[in-house]
C-alpha atoms as a PDB file:
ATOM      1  CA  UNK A   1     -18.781  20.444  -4.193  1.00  0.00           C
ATOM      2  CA  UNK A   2     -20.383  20.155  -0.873  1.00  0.00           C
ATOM      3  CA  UNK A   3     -19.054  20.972   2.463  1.00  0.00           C
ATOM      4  CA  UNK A   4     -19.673  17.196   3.244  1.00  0.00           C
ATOM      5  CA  UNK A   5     -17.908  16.194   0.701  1.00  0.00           C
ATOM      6  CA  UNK A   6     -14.897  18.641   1.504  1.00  0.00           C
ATOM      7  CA  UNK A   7     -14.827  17.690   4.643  1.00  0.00           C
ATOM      8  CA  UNK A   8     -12.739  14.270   4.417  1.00  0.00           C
ATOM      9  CA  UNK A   9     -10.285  16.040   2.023  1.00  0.00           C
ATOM     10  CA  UNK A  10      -9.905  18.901   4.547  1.00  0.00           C
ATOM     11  CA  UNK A  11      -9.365  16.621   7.512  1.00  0.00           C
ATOM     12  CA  UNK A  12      -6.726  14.699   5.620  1.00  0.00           C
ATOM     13  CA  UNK A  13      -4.942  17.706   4.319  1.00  0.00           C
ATOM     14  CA  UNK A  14      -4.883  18.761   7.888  1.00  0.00           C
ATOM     15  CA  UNK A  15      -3.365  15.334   9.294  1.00  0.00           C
ATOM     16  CA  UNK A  16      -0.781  15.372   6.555  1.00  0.00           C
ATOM     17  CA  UNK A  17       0.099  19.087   7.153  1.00  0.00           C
ATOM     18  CA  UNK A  18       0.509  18.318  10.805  1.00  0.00           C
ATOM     19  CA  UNK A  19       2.838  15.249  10.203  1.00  0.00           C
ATOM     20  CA  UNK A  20       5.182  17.370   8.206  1.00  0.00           C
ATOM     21  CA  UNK A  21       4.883  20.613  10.730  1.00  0.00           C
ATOM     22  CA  UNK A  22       5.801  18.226  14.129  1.00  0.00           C
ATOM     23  CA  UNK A  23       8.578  16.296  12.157  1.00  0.00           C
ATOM     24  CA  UNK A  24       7.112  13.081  12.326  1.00  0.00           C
ATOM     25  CA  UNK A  25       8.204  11.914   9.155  1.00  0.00           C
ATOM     26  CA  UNK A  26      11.616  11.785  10.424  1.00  0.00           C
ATOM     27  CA  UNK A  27      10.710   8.512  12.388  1.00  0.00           C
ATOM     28  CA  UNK A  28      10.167   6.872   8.936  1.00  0.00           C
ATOM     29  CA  UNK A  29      13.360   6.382   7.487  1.00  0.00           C
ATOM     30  CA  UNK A  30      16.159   3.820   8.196  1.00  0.00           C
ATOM     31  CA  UNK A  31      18.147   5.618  10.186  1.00  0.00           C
ATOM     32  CA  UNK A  32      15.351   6.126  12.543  1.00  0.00           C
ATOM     33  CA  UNK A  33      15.018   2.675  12.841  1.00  0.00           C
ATOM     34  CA  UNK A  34      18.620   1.592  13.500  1.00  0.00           C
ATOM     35  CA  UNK A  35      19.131   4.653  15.922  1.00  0.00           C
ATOM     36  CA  UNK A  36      15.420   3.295  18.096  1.00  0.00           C
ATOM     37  CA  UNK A  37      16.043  -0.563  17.288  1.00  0.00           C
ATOM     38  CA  UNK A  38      16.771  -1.732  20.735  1.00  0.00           C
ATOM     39  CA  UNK A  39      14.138   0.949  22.522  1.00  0.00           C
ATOM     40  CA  UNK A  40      11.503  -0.605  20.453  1.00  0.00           C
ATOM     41  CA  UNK A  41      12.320  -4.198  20.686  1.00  0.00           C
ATOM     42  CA  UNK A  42      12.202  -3.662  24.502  1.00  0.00           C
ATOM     43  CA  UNK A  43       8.821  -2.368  23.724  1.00  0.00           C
ATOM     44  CA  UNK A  44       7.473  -5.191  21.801  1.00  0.00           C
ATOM     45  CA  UNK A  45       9.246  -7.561  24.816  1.00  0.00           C
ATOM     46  CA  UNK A  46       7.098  -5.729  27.474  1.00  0.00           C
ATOM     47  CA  UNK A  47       3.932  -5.891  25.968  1.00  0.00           C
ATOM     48  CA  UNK A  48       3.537  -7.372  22.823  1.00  0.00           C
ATOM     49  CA  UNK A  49       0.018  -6.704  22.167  1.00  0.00           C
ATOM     50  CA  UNK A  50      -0.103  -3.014  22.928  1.00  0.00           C
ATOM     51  CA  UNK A  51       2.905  -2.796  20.427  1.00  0.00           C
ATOM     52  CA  UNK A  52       1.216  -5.035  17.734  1.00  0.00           C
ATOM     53  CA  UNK A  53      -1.823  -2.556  17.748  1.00  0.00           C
ATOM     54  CA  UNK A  54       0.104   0.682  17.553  1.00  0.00           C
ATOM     55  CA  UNK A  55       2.183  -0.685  14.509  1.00  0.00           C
ATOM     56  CA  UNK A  56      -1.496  -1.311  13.033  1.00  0.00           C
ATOM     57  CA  UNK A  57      -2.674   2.154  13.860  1.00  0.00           C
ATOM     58  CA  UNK A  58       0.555   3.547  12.623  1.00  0.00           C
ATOM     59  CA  UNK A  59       0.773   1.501   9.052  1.00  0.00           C
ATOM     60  CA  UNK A  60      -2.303   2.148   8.531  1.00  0.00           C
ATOM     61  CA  UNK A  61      -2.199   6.095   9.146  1.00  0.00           C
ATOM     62  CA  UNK A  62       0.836   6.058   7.095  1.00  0.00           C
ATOM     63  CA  UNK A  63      -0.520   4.224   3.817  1.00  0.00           C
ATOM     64  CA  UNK A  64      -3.817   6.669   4.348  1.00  0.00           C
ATOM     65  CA  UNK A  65      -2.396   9.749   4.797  1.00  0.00           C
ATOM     66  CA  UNK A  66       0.055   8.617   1.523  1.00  0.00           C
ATOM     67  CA  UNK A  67       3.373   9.351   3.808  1.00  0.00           C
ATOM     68  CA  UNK A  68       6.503   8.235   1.945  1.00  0.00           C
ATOM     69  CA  UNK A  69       7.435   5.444   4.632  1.00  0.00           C
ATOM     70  CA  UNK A  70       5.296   2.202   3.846  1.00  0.00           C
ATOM     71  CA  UNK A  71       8.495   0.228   2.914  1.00  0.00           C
ATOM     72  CA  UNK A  72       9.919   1.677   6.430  1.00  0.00           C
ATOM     73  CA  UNK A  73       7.274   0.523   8.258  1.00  0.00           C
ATOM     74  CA  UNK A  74       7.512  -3.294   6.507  1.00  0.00           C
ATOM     75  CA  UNK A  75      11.214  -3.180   7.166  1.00  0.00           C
ATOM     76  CA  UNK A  76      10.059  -2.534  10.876  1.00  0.00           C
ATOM     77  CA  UNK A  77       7.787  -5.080  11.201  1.00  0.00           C
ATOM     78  CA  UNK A  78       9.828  -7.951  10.213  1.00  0.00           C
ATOM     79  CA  UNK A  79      12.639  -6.533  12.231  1.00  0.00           C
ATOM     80  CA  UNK A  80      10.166  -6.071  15.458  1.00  0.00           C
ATOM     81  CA  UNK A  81       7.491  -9.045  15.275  1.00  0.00           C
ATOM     82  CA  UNK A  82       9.697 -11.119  12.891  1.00  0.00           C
ATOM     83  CA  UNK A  83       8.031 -12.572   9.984  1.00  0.00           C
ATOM     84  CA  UNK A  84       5.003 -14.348   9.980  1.00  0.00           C
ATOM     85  CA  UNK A  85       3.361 -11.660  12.415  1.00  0.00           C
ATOM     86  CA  UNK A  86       5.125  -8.736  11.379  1.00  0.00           C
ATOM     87  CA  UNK A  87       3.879 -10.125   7.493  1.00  0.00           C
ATOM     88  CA  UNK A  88       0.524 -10.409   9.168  1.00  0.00           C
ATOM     89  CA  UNK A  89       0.508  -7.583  11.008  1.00  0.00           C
ATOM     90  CA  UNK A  90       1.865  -5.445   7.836  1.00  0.00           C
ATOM     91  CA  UNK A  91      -1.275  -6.797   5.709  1.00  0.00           C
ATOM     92  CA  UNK A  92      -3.734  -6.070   8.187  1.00  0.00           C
ATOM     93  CA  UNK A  93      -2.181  -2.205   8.652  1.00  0.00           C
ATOM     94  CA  UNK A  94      -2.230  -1.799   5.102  1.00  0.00           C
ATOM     95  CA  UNK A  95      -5.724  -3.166   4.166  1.00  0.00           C
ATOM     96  CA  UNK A  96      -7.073  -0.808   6.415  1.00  0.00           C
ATOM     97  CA  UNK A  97      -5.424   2.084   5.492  1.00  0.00           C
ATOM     98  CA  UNK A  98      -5.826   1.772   1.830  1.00  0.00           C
ATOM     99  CA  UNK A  99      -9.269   1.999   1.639  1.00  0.00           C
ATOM    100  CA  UNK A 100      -9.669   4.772   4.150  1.00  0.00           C
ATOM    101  CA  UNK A 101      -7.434   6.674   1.143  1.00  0.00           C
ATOM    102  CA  UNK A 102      -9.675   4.975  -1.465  1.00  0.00           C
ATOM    103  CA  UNK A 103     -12.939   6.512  -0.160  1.00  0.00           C
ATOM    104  CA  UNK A 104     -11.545   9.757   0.421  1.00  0.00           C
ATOM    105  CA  UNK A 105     -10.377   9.818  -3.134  1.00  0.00           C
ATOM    106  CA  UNK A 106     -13.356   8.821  -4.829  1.00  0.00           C
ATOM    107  CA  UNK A 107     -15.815  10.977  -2.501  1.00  0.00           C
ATOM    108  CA  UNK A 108     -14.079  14.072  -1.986  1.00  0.00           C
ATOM    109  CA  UNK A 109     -12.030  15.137  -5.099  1.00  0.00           C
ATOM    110  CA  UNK A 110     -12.095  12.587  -7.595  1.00  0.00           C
ATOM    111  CA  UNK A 111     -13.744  14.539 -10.239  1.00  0.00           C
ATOM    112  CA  UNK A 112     -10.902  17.086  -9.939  1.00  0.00           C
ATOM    113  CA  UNK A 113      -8.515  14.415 -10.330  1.00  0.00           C
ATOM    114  CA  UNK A 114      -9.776  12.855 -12.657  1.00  0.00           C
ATOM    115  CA  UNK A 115      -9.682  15.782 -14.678  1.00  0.00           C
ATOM    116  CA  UNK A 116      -6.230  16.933 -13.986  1.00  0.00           C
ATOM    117  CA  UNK A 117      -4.455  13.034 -13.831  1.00  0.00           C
ATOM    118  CA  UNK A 118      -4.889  13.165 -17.666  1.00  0.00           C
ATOM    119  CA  UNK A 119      -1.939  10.101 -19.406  1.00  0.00           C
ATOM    120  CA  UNK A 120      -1.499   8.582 -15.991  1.00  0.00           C
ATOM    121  CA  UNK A 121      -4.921   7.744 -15.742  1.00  0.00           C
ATOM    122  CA  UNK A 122      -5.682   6.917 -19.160  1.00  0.00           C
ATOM    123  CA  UNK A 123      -3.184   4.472 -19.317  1.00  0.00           C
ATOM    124  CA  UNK A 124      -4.538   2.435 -16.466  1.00  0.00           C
ATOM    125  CA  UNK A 125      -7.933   3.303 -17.240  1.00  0.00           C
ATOM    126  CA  UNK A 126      -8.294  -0.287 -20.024  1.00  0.00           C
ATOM    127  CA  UNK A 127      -6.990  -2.724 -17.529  1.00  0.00           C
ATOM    128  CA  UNK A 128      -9.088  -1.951 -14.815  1.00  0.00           C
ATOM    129  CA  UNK A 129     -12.450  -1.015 -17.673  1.00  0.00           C
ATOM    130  CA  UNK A 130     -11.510  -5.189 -18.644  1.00  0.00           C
ATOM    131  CA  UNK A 131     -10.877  -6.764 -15.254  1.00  0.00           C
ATOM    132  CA  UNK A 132     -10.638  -4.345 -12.169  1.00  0.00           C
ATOM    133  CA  UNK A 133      -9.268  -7.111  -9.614  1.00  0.00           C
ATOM    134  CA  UNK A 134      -6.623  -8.562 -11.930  1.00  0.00           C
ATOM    135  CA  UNK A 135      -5.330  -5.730 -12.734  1.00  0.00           C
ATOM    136  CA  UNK A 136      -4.981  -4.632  -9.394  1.00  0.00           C
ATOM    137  CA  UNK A 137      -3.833  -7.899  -7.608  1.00  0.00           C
ATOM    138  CA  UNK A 138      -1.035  -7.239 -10.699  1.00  0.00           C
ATOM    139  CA  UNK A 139       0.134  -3.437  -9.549  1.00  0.00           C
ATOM    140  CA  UNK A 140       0.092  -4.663  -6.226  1.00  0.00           C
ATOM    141  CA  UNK A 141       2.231  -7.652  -6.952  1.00  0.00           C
ATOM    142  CA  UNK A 142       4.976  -5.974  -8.990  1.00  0.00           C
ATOM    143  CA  UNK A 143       6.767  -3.569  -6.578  1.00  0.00           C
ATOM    144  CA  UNK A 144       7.170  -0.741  -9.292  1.00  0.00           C
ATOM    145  CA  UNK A 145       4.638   1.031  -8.632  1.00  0.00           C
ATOM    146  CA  UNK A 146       3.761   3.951  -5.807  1.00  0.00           C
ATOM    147  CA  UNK A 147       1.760   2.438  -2.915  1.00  0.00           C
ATOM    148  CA  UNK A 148      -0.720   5.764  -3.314  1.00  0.00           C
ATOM    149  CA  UNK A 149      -0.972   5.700  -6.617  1.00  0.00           C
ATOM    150  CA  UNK A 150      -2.354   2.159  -7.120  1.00  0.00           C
ATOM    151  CA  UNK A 151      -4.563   3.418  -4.105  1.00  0.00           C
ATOM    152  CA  UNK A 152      -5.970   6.229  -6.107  1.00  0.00           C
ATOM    153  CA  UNK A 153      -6.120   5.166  -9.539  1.00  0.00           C
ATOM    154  CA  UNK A 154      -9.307   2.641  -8.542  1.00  0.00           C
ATOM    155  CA  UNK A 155     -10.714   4.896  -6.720  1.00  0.00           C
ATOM    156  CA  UNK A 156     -11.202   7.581  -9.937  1.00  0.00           C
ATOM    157  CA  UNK A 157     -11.590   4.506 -12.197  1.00  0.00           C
ATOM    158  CA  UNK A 158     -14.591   3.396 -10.312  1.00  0.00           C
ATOM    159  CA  UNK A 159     -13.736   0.304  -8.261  1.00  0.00           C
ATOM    160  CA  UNK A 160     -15.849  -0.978  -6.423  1.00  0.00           C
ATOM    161  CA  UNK A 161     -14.621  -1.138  -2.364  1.00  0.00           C
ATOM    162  CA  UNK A 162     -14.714  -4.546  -1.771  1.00  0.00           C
ATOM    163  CA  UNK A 163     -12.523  -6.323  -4.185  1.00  0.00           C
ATOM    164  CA  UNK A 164     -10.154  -3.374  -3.491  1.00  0.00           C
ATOM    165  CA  UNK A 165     -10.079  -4.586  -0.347  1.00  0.00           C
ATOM    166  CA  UNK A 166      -9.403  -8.129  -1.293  1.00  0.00           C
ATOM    167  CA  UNK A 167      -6.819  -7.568  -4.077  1.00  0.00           C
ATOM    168  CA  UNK A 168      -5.068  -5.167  -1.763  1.00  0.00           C
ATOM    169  CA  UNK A 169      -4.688  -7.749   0.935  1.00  0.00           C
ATOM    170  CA  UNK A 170      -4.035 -10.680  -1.114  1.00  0.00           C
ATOM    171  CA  UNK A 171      -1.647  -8.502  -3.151  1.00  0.00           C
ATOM    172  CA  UNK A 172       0.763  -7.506  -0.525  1.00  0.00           C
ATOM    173  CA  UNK A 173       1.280 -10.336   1.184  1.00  0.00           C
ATOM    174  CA  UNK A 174       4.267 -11.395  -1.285  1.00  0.00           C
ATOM    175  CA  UNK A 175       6.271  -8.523  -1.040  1.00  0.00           C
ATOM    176  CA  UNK A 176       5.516  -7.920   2.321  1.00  0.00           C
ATOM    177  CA  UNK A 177       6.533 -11.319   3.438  1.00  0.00           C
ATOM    178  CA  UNK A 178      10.480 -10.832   0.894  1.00  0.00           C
ATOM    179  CA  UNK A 179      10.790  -7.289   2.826  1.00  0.00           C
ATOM    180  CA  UNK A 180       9.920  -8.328   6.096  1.00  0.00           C
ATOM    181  CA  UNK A 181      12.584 -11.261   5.410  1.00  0.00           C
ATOM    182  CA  UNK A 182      15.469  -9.159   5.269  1.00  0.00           C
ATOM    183  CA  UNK A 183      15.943  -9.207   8.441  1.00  0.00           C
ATOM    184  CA  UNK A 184      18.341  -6.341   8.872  1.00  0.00           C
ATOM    185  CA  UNK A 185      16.863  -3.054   8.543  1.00  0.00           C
ATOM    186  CA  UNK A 186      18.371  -2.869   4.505  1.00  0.00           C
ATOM    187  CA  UNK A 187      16.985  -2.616   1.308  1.00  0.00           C
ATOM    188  CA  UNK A 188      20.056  -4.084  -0.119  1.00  0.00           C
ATOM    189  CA  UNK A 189      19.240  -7.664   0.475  1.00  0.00           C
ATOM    190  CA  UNK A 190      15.151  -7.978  -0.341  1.00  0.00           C
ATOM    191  CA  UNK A 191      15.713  -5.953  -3.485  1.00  0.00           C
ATOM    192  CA  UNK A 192      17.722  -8.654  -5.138  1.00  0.00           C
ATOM    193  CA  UNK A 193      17.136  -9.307  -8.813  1.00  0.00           C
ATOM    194  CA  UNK A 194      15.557 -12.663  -8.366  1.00  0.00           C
ATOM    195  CA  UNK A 195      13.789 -11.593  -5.837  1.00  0.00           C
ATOM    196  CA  UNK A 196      12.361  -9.050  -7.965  1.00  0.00           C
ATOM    197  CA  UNK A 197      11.337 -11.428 -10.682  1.00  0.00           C
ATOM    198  CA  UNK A 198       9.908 -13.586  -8.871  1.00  0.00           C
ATOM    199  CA  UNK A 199       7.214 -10.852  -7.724  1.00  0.00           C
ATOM    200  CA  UNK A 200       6.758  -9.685 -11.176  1.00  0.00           C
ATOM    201  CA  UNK A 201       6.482 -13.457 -12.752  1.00  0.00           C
ATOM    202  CA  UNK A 202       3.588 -13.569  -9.596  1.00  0.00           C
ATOM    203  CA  UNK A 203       2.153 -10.200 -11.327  1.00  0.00           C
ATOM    204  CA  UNK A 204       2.176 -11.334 -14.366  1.00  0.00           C
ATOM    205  CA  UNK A 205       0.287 -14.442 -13.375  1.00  0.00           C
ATOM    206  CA  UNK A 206      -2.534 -11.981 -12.117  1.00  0.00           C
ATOM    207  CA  UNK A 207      -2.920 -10.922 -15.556  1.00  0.00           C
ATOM    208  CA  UNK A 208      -3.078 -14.089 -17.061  1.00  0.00           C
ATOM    209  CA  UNK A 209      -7.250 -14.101 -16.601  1.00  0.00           C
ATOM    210  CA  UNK A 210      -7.026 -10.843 -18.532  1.00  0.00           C
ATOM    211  CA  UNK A 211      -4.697 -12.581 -21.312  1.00  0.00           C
ATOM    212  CA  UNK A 212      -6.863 -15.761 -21.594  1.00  0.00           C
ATOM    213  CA  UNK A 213     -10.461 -13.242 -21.848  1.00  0.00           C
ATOM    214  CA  UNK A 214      -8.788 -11.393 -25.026  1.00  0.00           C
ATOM    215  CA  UNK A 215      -7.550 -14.694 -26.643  1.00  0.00           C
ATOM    216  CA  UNK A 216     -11.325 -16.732 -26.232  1.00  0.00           C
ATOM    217  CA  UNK A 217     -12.846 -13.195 -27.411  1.00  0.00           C
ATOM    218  CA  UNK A 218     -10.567 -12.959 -30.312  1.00  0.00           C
ATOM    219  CA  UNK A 219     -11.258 -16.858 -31.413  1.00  0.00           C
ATOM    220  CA  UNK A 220     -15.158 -16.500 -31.426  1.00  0.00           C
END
């Protein structure tokens, strides 16, 4: 492996390393956000727009550098921006941080991974080999799944950018819109049972392409 190729992986090892060293990760949580609510609403009163791009820059570091705080930051943004920005600007954090991860994974060490990932990998590996988007749009949709790992698993699988970047946006905005409804900052309320179907019976409708493919292939 080339020292081009390293160099990606080393920079994001580095950024993730520094996160963790500085204590930054113990802005993303809950109690962060009750403790800050009304400092930070005073920001986004005084200027909206400088706030608006900072929770951009910050999503989108978060979902690239794989920090466990994505939901956090949703929470935050319906809370902040309420919800059709925060849902907007949510989307827009996300769909740029995910493929900065993406490209990183498939240029830098994806052949390691894809070595070492072994059942994990395998078992995605048909639904994206039969229709990459769907199956996407679907692990985006149902809200079981680890943000990074439905980041990486294209990326070794051999996705190409582009529709990652569309199923990734189009994907979101469902569950991004339910947790940035909330309202309070609680996961108690958005992570109701019906609320939970109703994003998998969406997921499920992602598949149905997929569904109606093996059916016509199986009648000819």
């Amino acid at each position: 492996m080339t020292l081009r190729r390293l160099l990606p992986l080393a920079i994001l090892a580095a950024l993730i390393a520094a996160v963790f060293a500085l204590g930054l990760d113990r802005y993303l949580t809950l109690d962060a956000l009750r403790d800050n609510r009304s400092a930070l609403l005073d920001i986004v009163k005084s200027n909206a727009v400088a706030a608006g791009a900072a929770f951009i820059a910050t999503y989108a570091a978060v979902v690239a550098l794989s920090l466990p705080g994505a939901t956090i930051m949703t929470l935050a943004g319906g809370f902040l921006f309420g919800v059709p920005l925060g849902a907007s600007l949510t989307v827009l954090g996300a769909t740029v941080g995910a493929p900065a991860f993406f490209l990183i994974a498939r240029s830098a060490f994806g052949d390691i991974l894809r070595r070492k990932a072994g059942p994990f990998l395998g078992r995605m590996a048909e639904g994206f080999g039969e229709n990459a988007f769907n199956y996407l749009l679907f692990l985006r949709l149902v809200p079981a799944f680890p943000f990074w790992a439905v980041n990486l698993a294209p990326a070794l699988l051999g996705m190409r950018l582009v529709p990652f970047i569309v199923a990734t946006g189009l994907g979101i905005i469902p569950g991004t819109v339910v947790f940035d409804a909330g309202g309070e900052v609680s996961l108690k309320n958005v992570l109701s049972p019906p609320l939970l179907a109703g994003l998998v019976g969406l997921g499920f409708l992602a598949l149905l392409p997929i569904a109606v493919r093996r059916w016509r292939t199986k009648s000819h």
